[in-house]
PDB file of N, CA and C in Angstrom:
ATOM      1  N   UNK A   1     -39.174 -90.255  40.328  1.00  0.00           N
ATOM      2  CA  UNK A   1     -39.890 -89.019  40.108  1.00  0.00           C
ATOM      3  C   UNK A   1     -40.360 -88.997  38.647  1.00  0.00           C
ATOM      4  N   UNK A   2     -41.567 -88.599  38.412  1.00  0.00           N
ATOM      5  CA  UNK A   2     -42.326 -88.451  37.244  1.00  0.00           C
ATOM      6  C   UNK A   2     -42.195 -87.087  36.805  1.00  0.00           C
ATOM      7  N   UNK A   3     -42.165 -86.300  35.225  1.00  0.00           N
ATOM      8  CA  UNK A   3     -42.828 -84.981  35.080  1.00  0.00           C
ATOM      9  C   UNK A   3     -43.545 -85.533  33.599  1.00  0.00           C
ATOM     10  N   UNK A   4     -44.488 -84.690  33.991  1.00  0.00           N
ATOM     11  CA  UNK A   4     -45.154 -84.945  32.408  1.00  0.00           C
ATOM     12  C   UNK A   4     -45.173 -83.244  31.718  1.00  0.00           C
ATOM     13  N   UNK A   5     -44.934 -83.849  30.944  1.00  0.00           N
ATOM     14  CA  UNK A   5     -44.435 -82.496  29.685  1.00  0.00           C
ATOM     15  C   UNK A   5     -45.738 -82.538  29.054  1.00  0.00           C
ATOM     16  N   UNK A   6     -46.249 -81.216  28.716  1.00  0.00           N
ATOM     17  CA  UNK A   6     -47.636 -81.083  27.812  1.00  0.00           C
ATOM     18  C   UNK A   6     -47.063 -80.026  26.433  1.00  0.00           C
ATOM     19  N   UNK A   7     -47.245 -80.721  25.618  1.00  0.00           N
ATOM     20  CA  UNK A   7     -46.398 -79.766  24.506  1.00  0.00           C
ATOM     21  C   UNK A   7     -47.860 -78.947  23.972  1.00  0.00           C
ATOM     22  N   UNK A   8     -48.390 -78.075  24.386  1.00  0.00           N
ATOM     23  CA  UNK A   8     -49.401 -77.132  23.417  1.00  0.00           C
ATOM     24  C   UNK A   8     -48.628 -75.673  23.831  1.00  0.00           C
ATOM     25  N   UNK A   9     -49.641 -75.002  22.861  1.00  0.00           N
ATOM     26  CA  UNK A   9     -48.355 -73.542  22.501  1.00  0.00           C
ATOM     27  C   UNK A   9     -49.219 -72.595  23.557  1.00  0.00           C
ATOM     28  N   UNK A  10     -48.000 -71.832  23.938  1.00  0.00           N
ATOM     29  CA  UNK A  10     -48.454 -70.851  24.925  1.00  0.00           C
ATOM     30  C   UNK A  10     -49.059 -69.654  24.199  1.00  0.00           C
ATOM     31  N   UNK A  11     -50.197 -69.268  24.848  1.00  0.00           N
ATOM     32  CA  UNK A  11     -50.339 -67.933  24.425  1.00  0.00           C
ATOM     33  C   UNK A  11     -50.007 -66.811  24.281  1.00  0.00           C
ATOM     34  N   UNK A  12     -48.948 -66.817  25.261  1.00  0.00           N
ATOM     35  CA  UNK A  12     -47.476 -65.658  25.230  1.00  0.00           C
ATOM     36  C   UNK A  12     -46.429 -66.016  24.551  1.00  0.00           C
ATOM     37  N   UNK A  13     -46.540 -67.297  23.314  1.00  0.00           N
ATOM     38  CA  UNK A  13     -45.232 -67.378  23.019  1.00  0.00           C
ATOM     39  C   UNK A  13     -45.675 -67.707  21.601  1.00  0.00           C
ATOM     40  N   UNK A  14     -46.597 -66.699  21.299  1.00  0.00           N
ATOM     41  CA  UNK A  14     -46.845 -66.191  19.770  1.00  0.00           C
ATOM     42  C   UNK A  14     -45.536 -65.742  18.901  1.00  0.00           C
ATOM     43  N   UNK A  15     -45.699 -65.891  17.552  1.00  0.00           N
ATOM     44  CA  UNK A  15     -45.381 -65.058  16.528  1.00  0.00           C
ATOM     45  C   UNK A  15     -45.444 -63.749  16.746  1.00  0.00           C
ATOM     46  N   UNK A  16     -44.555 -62.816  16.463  1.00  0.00           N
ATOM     47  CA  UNK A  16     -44.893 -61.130  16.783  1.00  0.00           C
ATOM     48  C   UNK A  16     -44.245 -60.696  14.810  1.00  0.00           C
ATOM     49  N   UNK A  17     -44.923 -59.943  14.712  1.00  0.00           N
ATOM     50  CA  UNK A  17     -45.159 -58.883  13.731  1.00  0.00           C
ATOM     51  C   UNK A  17     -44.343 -57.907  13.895  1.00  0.00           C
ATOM     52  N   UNK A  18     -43.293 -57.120  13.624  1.00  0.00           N
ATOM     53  CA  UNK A  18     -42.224 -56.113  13.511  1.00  0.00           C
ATOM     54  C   UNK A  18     -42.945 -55.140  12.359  1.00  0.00           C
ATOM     55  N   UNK A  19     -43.447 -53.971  13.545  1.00  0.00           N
ATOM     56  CA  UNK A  19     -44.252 -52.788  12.679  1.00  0.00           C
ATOM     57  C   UNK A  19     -43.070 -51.595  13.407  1.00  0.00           C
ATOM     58  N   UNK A  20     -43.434 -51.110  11.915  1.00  0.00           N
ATOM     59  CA  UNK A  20     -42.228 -49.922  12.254  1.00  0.00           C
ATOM     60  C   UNK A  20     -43.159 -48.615  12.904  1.00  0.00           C
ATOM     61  N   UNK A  21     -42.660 -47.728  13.421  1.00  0.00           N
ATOM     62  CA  UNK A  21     -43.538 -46.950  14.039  1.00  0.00           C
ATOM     63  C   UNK A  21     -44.039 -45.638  13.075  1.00  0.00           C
ATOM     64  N   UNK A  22     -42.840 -45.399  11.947  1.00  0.00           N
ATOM     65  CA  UNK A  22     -43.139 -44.194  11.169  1.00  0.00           C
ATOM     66  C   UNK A  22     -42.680 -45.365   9.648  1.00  0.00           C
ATOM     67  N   UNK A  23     -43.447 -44.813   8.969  1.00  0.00           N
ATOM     68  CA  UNK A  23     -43.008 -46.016   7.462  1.00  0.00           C
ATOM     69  C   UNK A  23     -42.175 -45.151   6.939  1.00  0.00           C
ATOM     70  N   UNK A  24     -40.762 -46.532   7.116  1.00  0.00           N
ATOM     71  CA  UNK A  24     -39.925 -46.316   6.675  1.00  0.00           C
ATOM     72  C   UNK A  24     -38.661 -46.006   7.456  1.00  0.00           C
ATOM     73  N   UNK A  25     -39.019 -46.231   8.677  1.00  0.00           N
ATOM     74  CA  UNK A  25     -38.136 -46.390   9.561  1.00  0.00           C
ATOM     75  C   UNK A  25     -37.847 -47.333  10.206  1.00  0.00           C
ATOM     76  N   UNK A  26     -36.758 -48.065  10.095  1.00  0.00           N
ATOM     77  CA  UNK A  26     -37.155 -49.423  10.345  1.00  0.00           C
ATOM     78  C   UNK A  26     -35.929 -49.453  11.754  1.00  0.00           C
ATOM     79  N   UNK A  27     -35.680 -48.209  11.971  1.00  0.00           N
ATOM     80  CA  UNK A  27     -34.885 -48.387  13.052  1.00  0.00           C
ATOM     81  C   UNK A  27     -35.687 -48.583  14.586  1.00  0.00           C
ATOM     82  N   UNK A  28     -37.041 -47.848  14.494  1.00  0.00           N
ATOM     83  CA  UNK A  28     -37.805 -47.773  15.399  1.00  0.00           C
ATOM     84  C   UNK A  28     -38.872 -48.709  15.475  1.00  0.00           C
ATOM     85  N   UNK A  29     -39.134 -49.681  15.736  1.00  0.00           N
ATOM     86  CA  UNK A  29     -39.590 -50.892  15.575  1.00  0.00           C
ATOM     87  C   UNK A  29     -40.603 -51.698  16.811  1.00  0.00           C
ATOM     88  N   UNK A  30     -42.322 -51.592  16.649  1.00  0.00           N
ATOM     89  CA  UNK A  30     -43.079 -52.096  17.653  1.00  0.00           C
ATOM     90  C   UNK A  30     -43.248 -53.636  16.902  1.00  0.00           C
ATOM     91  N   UNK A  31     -43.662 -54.642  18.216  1.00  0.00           N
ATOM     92  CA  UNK A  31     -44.070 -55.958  17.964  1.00  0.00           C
ATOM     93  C   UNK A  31     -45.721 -56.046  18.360  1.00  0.00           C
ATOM     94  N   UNK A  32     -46.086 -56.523  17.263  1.00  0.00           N
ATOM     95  CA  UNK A  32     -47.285 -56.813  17.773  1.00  0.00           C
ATOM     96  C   UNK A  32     -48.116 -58.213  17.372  1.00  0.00           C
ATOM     97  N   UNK A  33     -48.744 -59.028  18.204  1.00  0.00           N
ATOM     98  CA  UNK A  33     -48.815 -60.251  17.973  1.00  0.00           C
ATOM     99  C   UNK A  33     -49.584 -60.600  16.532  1.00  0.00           C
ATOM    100  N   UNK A  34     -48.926 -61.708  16.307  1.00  0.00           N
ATOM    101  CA  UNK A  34     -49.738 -62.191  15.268  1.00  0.00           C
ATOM    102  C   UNK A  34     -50.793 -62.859  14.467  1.00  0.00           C
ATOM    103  N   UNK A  35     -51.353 -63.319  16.073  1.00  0.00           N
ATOM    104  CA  UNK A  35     -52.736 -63.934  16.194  1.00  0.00           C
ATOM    105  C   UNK A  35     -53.883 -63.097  16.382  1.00  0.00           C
ATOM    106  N   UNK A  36     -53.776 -61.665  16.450  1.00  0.00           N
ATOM    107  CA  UNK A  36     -54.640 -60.766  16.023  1.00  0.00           C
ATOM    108  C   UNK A  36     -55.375 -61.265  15.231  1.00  0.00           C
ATOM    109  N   UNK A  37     -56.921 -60.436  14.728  1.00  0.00           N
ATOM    110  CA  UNK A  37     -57.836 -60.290  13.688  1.00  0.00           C
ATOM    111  C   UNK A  37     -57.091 -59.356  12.611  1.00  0.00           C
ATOM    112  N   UNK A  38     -57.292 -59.025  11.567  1.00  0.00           N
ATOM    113  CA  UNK A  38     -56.843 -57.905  11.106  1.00  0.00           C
ATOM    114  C   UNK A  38     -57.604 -56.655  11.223  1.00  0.00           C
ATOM    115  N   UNK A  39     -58.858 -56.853  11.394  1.00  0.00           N
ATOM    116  CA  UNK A  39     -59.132 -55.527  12.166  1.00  0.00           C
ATOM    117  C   UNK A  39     -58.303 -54.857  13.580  1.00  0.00           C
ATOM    118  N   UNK A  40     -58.270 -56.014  14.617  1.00  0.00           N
ATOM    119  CA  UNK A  40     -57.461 -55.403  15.744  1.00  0.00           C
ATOM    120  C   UNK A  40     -56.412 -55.112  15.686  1.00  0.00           C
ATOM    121  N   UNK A  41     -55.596 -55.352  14.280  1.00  0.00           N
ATOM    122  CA  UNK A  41     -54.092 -55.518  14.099  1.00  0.00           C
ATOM    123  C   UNK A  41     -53.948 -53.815  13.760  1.00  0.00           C
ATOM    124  N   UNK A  42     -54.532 -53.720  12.307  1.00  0.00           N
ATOM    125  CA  UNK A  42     -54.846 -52.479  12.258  1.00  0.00           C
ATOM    126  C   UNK A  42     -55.389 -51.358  13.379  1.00  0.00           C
ATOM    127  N   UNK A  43     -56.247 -51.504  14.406  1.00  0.00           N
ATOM    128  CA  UNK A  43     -56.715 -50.950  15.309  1.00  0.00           C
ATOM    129  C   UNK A  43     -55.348 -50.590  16.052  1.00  0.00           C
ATOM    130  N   UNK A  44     -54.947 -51.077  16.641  1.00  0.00           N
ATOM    131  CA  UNK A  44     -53.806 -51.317  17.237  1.00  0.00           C
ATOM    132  C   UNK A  44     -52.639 -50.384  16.648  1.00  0.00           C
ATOM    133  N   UNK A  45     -52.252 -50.948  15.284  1.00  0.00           N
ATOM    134  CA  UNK A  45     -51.000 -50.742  14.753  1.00  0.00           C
ATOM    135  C   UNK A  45     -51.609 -48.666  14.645  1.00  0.00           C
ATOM    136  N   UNK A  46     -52.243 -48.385  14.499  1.00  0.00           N
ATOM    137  CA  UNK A  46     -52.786 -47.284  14.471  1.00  0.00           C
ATOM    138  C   UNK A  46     -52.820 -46.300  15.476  1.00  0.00           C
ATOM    139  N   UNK A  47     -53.445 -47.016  16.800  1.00  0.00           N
ATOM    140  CA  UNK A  47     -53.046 -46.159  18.493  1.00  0.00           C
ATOM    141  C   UNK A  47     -51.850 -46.375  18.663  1.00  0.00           C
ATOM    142  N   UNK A  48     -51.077 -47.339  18.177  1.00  0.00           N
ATOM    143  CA  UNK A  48     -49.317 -47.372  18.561  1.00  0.00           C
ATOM    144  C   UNK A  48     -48.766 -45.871  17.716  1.00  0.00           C
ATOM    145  N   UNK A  49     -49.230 -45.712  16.786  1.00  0.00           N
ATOM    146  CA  UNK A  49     -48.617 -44.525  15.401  1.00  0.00           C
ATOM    147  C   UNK A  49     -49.242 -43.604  16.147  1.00  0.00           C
ATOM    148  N   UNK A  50     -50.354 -43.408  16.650  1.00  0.00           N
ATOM    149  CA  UNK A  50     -51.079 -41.974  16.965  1.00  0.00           C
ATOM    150  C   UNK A  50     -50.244 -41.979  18.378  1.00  0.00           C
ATOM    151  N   UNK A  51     -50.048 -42.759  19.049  1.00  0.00           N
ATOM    152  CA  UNK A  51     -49.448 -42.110  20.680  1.00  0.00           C
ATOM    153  C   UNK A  51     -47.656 -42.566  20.655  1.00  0.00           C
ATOM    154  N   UNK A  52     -47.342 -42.543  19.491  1.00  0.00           N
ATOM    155  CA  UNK A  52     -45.882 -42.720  19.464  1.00  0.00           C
ATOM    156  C   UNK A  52     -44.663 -41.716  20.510  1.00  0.00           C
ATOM    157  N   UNK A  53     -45.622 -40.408  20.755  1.00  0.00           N
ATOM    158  CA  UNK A  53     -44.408 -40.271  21.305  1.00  0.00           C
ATOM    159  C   UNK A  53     -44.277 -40.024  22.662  1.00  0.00           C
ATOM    160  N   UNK A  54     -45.100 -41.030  23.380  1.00  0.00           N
ATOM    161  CA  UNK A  54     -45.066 -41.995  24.736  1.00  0.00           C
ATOM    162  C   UNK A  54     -43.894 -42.848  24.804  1.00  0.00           C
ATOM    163  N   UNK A  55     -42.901 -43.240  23.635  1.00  0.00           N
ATOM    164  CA  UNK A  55     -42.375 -44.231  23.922  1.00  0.00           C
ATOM    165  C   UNK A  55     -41.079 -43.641  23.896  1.00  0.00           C
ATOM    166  N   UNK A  56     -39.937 -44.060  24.857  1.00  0.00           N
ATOM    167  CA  UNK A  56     -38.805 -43.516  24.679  1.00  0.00           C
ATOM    168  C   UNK A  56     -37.898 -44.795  23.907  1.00  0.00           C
ATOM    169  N   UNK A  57     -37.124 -44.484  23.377  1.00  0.00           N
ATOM    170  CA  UNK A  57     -36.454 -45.628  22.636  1.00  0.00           C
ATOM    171  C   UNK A  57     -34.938 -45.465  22.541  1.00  0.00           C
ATOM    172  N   UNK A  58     -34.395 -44.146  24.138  1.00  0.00           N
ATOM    173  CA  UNK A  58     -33.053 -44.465  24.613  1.00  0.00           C
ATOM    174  C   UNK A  58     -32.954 -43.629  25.777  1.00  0.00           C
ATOM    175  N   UNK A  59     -32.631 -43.633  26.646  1.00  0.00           N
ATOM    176  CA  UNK A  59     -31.902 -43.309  27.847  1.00  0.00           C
ATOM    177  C   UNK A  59     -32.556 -41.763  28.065  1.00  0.00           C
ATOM    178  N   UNK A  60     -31.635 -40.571  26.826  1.00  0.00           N
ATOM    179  CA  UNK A  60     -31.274 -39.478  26.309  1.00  0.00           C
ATOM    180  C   UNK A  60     -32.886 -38.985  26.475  1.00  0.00           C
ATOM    181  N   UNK A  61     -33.238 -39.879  25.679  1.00  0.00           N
ATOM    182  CA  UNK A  61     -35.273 -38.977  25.611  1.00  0.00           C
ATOM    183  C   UNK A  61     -36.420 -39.464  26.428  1.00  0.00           C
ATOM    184  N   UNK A  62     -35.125 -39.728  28.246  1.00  0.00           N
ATOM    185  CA  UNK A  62     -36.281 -39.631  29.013  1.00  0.00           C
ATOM    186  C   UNK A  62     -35.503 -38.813  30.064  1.00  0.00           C
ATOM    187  N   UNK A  63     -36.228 -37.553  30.122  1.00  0.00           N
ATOM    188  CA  UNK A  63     -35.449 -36.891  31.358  1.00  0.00           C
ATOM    189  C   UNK A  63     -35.354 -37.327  32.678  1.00  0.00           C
ATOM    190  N   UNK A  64     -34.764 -36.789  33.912  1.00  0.00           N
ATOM    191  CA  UNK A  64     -34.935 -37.134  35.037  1.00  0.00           C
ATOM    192  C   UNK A  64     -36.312 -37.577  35.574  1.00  0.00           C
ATOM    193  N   UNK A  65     -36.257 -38.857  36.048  1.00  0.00           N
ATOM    194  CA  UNK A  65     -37.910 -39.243  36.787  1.00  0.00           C
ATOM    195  C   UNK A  65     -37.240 -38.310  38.420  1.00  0.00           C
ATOM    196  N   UNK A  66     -38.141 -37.680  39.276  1.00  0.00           N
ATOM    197  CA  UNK A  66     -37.939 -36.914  40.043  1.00  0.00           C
ATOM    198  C   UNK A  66     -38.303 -38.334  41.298  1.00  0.00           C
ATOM    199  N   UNK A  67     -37.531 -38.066  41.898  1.00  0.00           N
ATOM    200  CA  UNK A  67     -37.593 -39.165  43.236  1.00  0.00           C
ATOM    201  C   UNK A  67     -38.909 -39.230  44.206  1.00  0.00           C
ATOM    202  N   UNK A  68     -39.751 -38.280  43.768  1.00  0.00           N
ATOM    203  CA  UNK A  68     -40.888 -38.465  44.471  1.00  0.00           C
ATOM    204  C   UNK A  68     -42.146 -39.501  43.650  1.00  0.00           C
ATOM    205  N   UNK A  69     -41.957 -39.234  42.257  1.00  0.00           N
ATOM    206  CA  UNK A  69     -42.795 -40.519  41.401  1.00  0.00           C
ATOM    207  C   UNK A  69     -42.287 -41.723  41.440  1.00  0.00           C
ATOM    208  N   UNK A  70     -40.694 -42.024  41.918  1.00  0.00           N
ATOM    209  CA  UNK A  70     -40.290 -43.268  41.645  1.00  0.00           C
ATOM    210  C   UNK A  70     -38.933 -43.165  42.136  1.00  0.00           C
ATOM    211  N   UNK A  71     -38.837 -44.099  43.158  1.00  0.00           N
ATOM    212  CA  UNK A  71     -37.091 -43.929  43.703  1.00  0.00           C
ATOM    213  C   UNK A  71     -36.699 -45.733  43.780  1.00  0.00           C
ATOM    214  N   UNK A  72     -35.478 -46.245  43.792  1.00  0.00           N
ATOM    215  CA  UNK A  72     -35.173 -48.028  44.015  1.00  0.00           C
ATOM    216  C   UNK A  72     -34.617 -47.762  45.195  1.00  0.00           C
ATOM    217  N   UNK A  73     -34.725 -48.023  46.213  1.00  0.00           N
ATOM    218  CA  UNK A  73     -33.798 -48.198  47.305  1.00  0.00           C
ATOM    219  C   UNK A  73     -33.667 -50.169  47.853  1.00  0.00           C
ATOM    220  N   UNK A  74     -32.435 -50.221  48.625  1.00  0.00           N
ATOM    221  CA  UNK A  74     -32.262 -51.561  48.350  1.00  0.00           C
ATOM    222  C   UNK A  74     -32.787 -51.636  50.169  1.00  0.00           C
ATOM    223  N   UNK A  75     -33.496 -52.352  50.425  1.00  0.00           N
ATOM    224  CA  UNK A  75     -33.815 -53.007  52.163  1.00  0.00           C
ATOM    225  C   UNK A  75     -32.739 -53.530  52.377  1.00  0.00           C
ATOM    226  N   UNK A  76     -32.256 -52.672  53.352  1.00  0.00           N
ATOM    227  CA  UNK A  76     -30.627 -53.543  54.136  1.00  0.00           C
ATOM    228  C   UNK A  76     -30.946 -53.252  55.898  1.00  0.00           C
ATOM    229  N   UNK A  77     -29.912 -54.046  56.088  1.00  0.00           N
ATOM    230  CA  UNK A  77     -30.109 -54.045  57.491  1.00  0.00           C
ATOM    231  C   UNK A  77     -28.441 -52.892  58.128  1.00  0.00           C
ATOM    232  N   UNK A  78     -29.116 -51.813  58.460  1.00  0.00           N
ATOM    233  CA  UNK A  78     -27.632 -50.978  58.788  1.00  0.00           C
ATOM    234  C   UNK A  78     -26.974 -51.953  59.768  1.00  0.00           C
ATOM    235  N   UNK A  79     -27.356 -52.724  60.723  1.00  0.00           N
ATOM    236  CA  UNK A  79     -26.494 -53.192  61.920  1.00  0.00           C
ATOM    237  C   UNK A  79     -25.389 -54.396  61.214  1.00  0.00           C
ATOM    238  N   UNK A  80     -25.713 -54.618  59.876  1.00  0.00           N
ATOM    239  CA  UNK A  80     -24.857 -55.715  59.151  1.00  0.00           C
ATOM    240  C   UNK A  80     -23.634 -54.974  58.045  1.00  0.00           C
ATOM    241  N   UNK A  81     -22.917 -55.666  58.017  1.00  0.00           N
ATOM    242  CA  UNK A  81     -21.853 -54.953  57.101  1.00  0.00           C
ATOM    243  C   UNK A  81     -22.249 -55.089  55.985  1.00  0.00           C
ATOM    244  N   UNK A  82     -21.792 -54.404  54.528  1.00  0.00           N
ATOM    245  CA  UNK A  82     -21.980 -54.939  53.580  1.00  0.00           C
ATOM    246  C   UNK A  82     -20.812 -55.729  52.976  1.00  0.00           C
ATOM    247  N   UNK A  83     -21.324 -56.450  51.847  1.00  0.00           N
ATOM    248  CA  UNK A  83     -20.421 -57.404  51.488  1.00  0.00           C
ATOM    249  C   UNK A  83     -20.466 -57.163  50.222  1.00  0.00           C
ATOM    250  N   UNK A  84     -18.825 -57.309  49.755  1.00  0.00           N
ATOM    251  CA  UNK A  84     -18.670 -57.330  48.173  1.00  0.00           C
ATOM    252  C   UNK A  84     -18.846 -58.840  47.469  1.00  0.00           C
ATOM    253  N   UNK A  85     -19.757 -58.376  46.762  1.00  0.00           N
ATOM    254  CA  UNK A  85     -19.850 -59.682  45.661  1.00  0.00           C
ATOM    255  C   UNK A  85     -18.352 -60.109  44.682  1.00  0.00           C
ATOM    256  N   UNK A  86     -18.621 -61.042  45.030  1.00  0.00           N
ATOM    257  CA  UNK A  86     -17.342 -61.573  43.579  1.00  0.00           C
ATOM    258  C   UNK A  86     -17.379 -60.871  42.343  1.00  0.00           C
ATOM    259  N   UNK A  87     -16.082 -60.457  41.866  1.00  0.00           N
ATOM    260  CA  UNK A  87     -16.390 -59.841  40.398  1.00  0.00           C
ATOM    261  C   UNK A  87     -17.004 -60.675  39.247  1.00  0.00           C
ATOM    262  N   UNK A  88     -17.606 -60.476  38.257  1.00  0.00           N
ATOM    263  CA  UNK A  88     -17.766 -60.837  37.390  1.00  0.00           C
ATOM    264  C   UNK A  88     -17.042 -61.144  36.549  1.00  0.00           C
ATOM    265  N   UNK A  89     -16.528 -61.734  35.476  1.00  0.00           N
ATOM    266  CA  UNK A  89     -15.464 -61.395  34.274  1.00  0.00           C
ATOM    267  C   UNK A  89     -16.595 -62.117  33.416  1.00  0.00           C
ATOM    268  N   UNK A  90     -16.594 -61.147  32.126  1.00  0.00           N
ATOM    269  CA  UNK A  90     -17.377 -60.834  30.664  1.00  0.00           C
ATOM    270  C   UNK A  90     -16.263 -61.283  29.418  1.00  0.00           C
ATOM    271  N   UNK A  91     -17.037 -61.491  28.958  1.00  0.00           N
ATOM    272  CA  UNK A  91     -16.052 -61.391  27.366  1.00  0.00           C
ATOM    273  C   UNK A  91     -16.223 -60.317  27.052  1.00  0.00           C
ATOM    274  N   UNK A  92     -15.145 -59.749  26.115  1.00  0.00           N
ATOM    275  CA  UNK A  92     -14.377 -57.970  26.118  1.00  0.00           C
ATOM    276  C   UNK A  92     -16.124 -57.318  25.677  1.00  0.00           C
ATOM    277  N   UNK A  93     -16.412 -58.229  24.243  1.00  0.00           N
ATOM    278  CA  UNK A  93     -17.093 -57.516  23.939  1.00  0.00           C
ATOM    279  C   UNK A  93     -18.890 -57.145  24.780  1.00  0.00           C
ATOM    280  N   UNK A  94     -18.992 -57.845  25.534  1.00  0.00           N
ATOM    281  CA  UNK A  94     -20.386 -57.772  26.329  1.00  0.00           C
ATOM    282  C   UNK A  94     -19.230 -56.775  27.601  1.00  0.00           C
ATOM    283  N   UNK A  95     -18.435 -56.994  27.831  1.00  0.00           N
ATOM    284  CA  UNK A  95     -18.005 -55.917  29.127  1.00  0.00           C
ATOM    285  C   UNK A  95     -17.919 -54.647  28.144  1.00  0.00           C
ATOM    286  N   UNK A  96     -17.693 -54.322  27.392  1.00  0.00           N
ATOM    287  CA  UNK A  96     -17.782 -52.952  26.265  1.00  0.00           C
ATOM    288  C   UNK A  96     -19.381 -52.647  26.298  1.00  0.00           C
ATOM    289  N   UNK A  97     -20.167 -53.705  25.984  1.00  0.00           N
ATOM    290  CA  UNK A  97     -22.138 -53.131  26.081  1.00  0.00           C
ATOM    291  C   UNK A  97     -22.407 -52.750  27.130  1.00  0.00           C
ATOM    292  N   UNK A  98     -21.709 -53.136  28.474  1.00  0.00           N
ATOM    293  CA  UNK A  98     -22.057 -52.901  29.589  1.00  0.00           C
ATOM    294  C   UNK A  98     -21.713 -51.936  29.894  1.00  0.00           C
ATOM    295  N   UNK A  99     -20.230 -51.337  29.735  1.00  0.00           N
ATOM    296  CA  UNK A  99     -19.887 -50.225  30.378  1.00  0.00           C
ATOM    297  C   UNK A  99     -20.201 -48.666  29.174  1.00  0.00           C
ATOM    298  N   UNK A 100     -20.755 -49.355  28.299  1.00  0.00           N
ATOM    299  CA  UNK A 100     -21.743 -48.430  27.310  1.00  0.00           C
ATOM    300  C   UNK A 100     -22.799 -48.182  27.509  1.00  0.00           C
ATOM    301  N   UNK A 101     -23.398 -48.937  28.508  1.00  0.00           N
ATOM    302  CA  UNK A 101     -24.834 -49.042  28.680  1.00  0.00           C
ATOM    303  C   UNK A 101     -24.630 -48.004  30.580  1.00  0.00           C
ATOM    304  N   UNK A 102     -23.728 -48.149  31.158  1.00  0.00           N
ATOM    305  CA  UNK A 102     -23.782 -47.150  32.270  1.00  0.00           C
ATOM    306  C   UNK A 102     -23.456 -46.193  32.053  1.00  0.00           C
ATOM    307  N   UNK A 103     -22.336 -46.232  31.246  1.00  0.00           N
ATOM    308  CA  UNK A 103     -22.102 -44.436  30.671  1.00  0.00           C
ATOM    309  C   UNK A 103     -23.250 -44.187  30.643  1.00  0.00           C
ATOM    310  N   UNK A 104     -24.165 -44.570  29.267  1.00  0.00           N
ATOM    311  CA  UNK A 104     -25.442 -43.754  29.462  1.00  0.00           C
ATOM    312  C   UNK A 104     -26.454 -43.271  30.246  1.00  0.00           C
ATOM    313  N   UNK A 105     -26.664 -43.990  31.355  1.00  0.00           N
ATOM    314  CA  UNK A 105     -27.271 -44.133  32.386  1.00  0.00           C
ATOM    315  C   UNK A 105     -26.887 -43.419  33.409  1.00  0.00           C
ATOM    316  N   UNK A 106     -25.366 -43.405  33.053  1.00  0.00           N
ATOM    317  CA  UNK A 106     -25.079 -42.304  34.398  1.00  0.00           C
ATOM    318  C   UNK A 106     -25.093 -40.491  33.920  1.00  0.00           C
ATOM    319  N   UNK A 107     -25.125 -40.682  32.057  1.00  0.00           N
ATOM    320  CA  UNK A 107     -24.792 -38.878  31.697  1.00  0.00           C
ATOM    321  C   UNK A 107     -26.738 -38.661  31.728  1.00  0.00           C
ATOM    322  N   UNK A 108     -27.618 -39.935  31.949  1.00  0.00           N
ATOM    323  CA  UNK A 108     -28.904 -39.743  31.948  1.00  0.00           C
ATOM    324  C   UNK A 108     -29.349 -38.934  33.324  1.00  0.00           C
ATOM    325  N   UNK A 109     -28.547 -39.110  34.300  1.00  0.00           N
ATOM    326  CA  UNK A 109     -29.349 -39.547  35.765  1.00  0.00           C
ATOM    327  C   UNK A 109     -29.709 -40.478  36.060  1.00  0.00           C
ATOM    328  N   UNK A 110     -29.915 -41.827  35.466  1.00  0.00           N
ATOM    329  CA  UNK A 110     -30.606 -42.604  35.961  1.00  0.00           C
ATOM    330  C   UNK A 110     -30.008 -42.891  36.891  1.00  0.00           C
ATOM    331  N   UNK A 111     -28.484 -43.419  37.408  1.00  0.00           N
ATOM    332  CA  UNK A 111     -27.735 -43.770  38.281  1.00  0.00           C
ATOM    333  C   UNK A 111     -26.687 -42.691  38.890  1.00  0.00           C
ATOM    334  N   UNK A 112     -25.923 -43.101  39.584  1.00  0.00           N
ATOM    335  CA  UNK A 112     -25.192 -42.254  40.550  1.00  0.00           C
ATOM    336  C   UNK A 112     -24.262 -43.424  40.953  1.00  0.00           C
TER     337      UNK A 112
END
């Protein structure tokens, strides 16, 4: 079996630019590529600042989505049982992000 490898750079796998959204906040942080013009960079970095607060940037500052704009349900077959998956085991500290990351999700609504 043959593969031939082509090494040229992807266009999605640019350099990105770390623009803060309010100067001087560097906690809140957009990427934007770096192969821009600097006109479009500026263009850009500008409608990101003017419609900033489209973006939620935790859990907390997005209220309930109402189940009629958007619900996940999983396709199962009722006539089949369900089955438990094998547990996982994490190292302490990624099982701590995780069960930090559902707390939030569950005092959000997002889950149940």
């Amino acid at each position: 079996m043959t593969f031939l490898v082509v090494d040229t750079p992807s266009p999605y796998n640019e350099d990105v630019l770390q623009v803060p959204v309010e100067e001087g906040n560097t906690e809140r942080v957009l990427q934007v590529g770096s192969q821009l013009g600097e006109a479009e960079k500026e263009e850009l970095i500008t409608f990101l600042r003017d419609n900033k607060d489209v973006f939620a940037w935790s859990t907390e500052e997005v209220p309930g989505i109402s189940p009629y704009v958007m619900v996940h349900k999983l396709s199962v077959d009722p006539a089949r049982p369900p089955i438990r998956q094998k547990k996982r085991n994490f190292a302490p500290e990624r099982q701590q992000a995780i069960a930090e990351e559902v707390s939030k999700m569950l005092q959000a609504g997002f889950i149940r």
